[in-house]
C-alpha atoms as a PDB file:
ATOM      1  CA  UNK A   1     117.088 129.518  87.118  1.00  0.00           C
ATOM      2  CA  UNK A   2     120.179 131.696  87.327  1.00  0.00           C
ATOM      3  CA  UNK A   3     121.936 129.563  89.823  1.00  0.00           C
ATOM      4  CA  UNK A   4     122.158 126.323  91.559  1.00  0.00           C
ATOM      5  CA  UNK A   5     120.908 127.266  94.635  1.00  0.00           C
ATOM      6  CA  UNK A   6     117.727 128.826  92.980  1.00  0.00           C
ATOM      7  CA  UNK A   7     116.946 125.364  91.099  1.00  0.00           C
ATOM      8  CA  UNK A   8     116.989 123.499  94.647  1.00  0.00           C
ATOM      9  CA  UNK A   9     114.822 126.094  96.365  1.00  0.00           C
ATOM     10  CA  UNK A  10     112.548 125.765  93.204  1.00  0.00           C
ATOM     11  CA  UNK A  11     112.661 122.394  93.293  1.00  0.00           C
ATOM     12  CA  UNK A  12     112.203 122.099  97.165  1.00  0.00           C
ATOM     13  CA  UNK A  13     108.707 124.012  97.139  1.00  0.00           C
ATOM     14  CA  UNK A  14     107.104 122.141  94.543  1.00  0.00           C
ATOM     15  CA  UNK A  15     108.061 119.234  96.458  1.00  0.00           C
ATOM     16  CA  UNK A  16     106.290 120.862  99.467  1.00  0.00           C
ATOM     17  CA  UNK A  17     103.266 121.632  97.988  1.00  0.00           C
ATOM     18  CA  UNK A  18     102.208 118.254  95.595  1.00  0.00           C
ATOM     19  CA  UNK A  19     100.514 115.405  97.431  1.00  0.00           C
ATOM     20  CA  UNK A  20     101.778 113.026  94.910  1.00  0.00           C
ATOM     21  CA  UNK A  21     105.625 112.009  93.421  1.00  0.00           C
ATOM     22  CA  UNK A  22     106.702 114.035  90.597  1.00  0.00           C
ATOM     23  CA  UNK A  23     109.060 113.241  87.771  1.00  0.00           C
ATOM     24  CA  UNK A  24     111.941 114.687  86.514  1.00  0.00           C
ATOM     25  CA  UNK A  25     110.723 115.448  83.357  1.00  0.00           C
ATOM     26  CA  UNK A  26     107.497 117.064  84.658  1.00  0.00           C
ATOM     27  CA  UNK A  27     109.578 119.552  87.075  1.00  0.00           C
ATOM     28  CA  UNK A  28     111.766 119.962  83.880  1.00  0.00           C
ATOM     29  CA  UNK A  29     108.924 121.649  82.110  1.00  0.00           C
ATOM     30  CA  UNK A  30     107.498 123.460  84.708  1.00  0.00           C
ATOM     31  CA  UNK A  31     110.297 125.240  85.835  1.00  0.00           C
ATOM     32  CA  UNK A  32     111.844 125.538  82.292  1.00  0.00           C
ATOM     33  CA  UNK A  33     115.200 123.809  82.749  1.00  0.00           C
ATOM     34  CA  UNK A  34     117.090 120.598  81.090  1.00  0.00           C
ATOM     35  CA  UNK A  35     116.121 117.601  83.372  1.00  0.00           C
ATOM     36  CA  UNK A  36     119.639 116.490  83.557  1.00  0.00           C
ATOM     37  CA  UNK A  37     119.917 119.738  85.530  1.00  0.00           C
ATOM     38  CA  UNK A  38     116.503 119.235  87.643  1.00  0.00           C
ATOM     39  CA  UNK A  39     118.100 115.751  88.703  1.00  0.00           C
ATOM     40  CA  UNK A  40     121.504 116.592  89.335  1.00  0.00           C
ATOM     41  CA  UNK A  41     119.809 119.510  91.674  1.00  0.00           C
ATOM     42  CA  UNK A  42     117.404 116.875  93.429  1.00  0.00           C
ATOM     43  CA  UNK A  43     120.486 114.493  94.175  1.00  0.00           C
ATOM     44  CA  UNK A  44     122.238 117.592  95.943  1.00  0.00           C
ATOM     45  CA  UNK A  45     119.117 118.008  97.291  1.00  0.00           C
ATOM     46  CA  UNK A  46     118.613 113.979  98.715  1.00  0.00           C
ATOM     47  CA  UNK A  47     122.377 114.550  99.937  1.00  0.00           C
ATOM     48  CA  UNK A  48     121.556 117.717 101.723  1.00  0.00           C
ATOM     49  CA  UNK A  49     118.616 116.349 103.825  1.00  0.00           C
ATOM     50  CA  UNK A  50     120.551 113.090 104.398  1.00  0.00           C
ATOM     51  CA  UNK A  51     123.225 114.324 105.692  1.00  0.00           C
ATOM     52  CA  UNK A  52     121.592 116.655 108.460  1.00  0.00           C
ATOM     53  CA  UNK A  53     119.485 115.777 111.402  1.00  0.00           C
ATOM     54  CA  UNK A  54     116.464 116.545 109.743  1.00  0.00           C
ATOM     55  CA  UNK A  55     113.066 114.814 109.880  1.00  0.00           C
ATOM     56  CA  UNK A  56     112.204 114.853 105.802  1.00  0.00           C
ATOM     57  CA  UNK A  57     114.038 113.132 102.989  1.00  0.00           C
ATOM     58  CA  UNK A  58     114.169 114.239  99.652  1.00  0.00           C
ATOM     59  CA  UNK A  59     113.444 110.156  98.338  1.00  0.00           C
ATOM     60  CA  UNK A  60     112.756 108.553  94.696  1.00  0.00           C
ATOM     61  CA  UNK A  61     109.252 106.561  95.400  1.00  0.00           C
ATOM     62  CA  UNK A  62     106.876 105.113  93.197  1.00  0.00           C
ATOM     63  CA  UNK A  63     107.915 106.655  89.510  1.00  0.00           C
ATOM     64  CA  UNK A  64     108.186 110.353  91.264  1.00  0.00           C
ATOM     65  CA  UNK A  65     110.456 112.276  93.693  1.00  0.00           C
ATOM     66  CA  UNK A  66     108.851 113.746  96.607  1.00  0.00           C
ATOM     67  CA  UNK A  67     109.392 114.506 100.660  1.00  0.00           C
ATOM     68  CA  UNK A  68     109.178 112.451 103.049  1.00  0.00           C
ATOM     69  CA  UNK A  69     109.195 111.716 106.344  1.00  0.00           C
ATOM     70  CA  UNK A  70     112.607 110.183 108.318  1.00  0.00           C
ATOM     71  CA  UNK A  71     112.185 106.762 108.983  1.00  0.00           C
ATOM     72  CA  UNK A  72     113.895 107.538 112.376  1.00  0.00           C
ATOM     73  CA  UNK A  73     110.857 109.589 113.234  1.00  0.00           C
ATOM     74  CA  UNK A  74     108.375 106.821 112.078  1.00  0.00           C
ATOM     75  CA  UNK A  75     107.384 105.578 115.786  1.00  0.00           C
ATOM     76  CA  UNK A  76     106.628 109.765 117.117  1.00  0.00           C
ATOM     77  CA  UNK A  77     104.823 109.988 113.576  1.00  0.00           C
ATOM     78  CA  UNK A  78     102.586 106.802 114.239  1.00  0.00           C
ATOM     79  CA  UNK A  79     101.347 107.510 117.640  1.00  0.00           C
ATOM     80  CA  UNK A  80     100.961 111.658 116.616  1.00  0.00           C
ATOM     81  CA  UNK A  81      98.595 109.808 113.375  1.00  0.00           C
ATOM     82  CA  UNK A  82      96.470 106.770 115.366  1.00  0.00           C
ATOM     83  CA  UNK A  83      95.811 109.821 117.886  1.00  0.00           C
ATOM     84  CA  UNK A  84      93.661 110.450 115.255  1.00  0.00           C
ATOM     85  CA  UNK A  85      93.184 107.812 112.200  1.00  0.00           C
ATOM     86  CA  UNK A  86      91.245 105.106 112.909  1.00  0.00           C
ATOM     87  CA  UNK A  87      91.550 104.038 109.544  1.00  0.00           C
ATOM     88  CA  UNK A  88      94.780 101.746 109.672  1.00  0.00           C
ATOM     89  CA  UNK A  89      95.095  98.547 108.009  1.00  0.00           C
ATOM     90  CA  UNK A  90      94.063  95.125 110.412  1.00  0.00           C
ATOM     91  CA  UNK A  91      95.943  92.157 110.734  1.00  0.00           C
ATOM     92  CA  UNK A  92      93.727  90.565 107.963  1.00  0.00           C
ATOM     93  CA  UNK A  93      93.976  93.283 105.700  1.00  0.00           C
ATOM     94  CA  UNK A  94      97.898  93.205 105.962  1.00  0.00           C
ATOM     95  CA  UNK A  95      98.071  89.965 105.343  1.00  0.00           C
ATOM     96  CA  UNK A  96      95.815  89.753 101.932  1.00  0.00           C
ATOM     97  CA  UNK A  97      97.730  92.948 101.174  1.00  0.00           C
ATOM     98  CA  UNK A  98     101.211  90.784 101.239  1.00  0.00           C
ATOM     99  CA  UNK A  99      99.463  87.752  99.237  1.00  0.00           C
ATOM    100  CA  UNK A 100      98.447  90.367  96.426  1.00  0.00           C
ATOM    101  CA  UNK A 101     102.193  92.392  96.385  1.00  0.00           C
ATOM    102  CA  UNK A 102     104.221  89.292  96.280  1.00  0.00           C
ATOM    103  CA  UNK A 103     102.006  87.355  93.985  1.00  0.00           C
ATOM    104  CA  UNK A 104     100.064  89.755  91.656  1.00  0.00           C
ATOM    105  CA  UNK A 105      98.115  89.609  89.284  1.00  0.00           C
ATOM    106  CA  UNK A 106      96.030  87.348  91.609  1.00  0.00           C
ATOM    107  CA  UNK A 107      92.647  86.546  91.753  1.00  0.00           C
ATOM    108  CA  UNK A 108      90.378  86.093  95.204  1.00  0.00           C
ATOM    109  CA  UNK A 109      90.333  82.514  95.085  1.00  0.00           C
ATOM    110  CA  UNK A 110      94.267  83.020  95.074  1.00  0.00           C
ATOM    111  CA  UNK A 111      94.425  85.176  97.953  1.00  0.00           C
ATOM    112  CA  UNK A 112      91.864  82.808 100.116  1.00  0.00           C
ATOM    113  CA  UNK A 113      94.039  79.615  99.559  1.00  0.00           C
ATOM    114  CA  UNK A 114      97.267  81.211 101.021  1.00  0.00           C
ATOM    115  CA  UNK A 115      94.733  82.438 103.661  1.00  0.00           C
ATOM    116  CA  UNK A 116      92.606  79.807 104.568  1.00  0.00           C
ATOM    117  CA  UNK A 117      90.013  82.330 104.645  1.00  0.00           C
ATOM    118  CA  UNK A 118      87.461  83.918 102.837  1.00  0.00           C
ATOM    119  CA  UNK A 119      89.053  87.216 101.792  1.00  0.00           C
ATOM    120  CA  UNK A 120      86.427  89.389  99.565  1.00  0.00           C
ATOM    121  CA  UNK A 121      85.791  92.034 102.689  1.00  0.00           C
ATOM    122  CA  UNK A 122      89.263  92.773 103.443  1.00  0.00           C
ATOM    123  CA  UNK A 123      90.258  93.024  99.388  1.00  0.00           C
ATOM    124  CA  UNK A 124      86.863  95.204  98.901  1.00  0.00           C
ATOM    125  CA  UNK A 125      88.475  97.507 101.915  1.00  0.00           C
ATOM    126  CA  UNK A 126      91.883  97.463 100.223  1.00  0.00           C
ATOM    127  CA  UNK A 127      90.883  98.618  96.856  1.00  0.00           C
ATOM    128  CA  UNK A 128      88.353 101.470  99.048  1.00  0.00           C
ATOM    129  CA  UNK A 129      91.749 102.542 100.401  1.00  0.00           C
ATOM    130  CA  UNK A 130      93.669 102.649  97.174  1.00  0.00           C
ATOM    131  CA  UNK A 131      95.917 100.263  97.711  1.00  0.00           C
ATOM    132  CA  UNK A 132      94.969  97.246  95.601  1.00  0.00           C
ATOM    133  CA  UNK A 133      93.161  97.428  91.982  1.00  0.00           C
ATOM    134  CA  UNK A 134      91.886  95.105  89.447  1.00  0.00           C
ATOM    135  CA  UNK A 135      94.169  94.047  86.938  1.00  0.00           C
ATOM    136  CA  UNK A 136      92.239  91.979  84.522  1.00  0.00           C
ATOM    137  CA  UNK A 137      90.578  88.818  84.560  1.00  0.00           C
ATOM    138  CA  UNK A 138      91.804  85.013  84.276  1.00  0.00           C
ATOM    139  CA  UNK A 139      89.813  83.289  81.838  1.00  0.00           C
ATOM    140  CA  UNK A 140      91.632  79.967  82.767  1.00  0.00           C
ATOM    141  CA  UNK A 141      89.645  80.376  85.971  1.00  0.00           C
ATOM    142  CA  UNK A 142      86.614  81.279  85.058  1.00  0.00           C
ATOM    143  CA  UNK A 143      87.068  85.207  84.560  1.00  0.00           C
ATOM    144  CA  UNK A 144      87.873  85.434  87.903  1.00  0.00           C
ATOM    145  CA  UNK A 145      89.145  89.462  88.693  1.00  0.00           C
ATOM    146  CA  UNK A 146      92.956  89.756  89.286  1.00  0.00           C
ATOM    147  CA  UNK A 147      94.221  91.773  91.757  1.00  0.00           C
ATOM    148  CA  UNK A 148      97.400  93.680  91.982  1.00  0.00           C
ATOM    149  CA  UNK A 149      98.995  96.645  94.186  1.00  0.00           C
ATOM    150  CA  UNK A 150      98.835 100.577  93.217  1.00  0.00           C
ATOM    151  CA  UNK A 151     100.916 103.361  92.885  1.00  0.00           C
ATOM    152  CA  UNK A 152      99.816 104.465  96.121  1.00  0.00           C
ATOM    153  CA  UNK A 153     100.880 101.285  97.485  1.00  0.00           C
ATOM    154  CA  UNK A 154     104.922 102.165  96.765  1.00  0.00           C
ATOM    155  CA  UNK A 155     103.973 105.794  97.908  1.00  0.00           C
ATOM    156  CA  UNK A 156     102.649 104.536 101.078  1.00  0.00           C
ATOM    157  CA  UNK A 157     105.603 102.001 101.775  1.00  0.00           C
ATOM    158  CA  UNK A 158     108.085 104.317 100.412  1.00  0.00           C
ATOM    159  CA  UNK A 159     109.178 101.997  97.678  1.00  0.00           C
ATOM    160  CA  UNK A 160     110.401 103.131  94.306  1.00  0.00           C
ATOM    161  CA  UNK A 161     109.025  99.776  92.439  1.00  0.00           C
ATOM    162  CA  UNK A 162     108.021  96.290  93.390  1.00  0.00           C
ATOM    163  CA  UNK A 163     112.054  95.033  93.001  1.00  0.00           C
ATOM    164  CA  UNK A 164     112.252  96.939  96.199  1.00  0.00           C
ATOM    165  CA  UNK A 165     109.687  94.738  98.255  1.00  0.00           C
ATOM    166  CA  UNK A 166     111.872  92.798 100.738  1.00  0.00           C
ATOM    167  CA  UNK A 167     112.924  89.668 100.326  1.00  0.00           C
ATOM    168  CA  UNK A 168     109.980  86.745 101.865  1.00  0.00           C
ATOM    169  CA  UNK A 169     112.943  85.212 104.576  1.00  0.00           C
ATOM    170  CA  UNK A 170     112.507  88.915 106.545  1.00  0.00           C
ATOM    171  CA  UNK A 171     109.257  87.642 106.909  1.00  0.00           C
ATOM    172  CA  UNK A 172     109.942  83.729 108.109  1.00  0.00           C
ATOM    173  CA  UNK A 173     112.877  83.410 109.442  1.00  0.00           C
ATOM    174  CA  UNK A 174     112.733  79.748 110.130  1.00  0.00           C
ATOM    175  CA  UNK A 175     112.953  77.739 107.021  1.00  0.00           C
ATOM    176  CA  UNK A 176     110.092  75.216 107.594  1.00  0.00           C
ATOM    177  CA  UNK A 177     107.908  78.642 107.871  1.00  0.00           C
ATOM    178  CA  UNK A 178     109.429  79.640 104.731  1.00  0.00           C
ATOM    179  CA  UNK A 179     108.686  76.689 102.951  1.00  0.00           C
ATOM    180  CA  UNK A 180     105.364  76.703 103.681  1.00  0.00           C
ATOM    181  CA  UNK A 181     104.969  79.921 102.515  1.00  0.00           C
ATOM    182  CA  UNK A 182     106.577  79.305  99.222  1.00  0.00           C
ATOM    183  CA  UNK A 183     104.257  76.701  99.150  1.00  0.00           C
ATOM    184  CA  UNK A 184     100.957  77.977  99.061  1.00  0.00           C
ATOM    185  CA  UNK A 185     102.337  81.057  97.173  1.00  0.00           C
ATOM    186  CA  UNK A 186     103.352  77.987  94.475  1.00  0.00           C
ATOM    187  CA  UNK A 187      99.703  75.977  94.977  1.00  0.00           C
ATOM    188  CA  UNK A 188      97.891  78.963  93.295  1.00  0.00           C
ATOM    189  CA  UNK A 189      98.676  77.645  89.872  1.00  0.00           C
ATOM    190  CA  UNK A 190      96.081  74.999  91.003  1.00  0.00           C
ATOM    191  CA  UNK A 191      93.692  76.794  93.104  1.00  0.00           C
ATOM    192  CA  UNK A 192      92.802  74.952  96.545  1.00  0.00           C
ATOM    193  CA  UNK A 193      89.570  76.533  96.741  1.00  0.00           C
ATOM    194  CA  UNK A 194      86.459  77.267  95.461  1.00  0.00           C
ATOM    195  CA  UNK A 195      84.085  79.934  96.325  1.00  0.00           C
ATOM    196  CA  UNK A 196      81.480  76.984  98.050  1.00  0.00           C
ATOM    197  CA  UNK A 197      84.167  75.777 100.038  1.00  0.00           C
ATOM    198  CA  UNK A 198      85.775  78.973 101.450  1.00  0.00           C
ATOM    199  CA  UNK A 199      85.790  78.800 105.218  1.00  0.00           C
ATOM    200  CA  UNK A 200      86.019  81.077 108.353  1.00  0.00           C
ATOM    201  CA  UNK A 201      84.821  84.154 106.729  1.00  0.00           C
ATOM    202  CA  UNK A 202      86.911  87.174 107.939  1.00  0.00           C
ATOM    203  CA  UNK A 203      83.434  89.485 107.657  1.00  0.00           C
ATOM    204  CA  UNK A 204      83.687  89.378 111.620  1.00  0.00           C
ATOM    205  CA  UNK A 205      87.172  90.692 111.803  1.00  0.00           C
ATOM    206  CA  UNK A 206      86.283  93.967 109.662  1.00  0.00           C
ATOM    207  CA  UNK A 207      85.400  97.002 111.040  1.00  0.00           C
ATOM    208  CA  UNK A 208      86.552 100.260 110.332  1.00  0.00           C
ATOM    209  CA  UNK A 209      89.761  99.973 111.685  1.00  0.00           C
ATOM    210  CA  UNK A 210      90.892  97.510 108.651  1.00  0.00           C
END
């Protein structure tokens, strides 16, 4: 590149056209330049979108650098995507998706006693979506599977690793709420369940819309 402002254009159009992050090092080889230089030119290039009234961000997610949208702009980009996606994640779904990102690698039986519910449907629909993946097995318990978040995950909830997830007070504000949480979350080193004695099956809250 014979100048700065080539690099970021460069840089900028890859950007555009990948549905996925990309490193550093991998625009480094493409375009044929040191990778100090490729991310000194994609922190100008973070600065410049920041700094304007612009809907994209030039952001650092999930091991890669790609655009993305303005958070500002998230509630016009929701209602312009349900107009069409029926595909988002329920209420159930969300909430065996939190179990798995703050407590992973965790197995089904794990996921159902923070629950209180039986939770194979809405995990099978999580890992259909590519959010959640098997991670191994527990042979304490049995060989149960162990489930943990994907890379898409962070792409999808713009975070750059799991040390980003927010803190679980956001989430329960009121410290007795808290507690409890902490407390089940802490209970799956003895698991409250077994798959005889799971209850209130969540098979009737899936549909196509988890």
């Amino acid at each position: 590149m014979s100048t700065d402002t080539g690099l970021r254009g460069s840089i900028e159009a890859l950007l555009f056209v990948t549905d996925e992050p990309v490193t550093a090092g991998r625009l480094s080889r493409i375009l044929e330049v040191a990778e100090q230089n490729v991310l000194s030119a994609l922190h100008d290039l973070a600065a410049e979108y920041a700094s304007g009234d612009r809907g994209i961000q030039v952001r650092e997610v999930a091991g890669g650098w790609r655009l993305t949208t303005h958070p500002a702009f998230h509630d016009v980009i929701e209602r312009f995507v349900l107009s069409w996606d029926t595909r988002r994640l329920s209420q159930a779904a969300l909430e065996a998706l939190a179990v798995i990102a703050y407590h992973q690698p965790v197995s089904r039986q794990g996921v159902n006693a923070v629950r209180g519910v039986n939770s194979e449907a809405v995990i099978a629909s999580l890992m259909e979506k590519g959010l959640v993946r098997e991670m191994g097995r527990d042979r304490e318990a049995g060989n149960a599977i162990l489930y943990g978040t994907t890379r898409t995950f962070l792409e999808k909830f713009g975070l750059k690793d799991l040390a980003e997830l927010p803190p679980l007070d956001e989430f329960a504000p009121e410290p007795d709420t808290e507690r409890a949480i902490r407390e089940r979350l802490n209970a799956l080193e003895s698991p409250l369940f077994s798959d005889e004695d799971d209850e209130g099956d969540d098979s009737g809250d899936v549909d196509a819309t988890q």
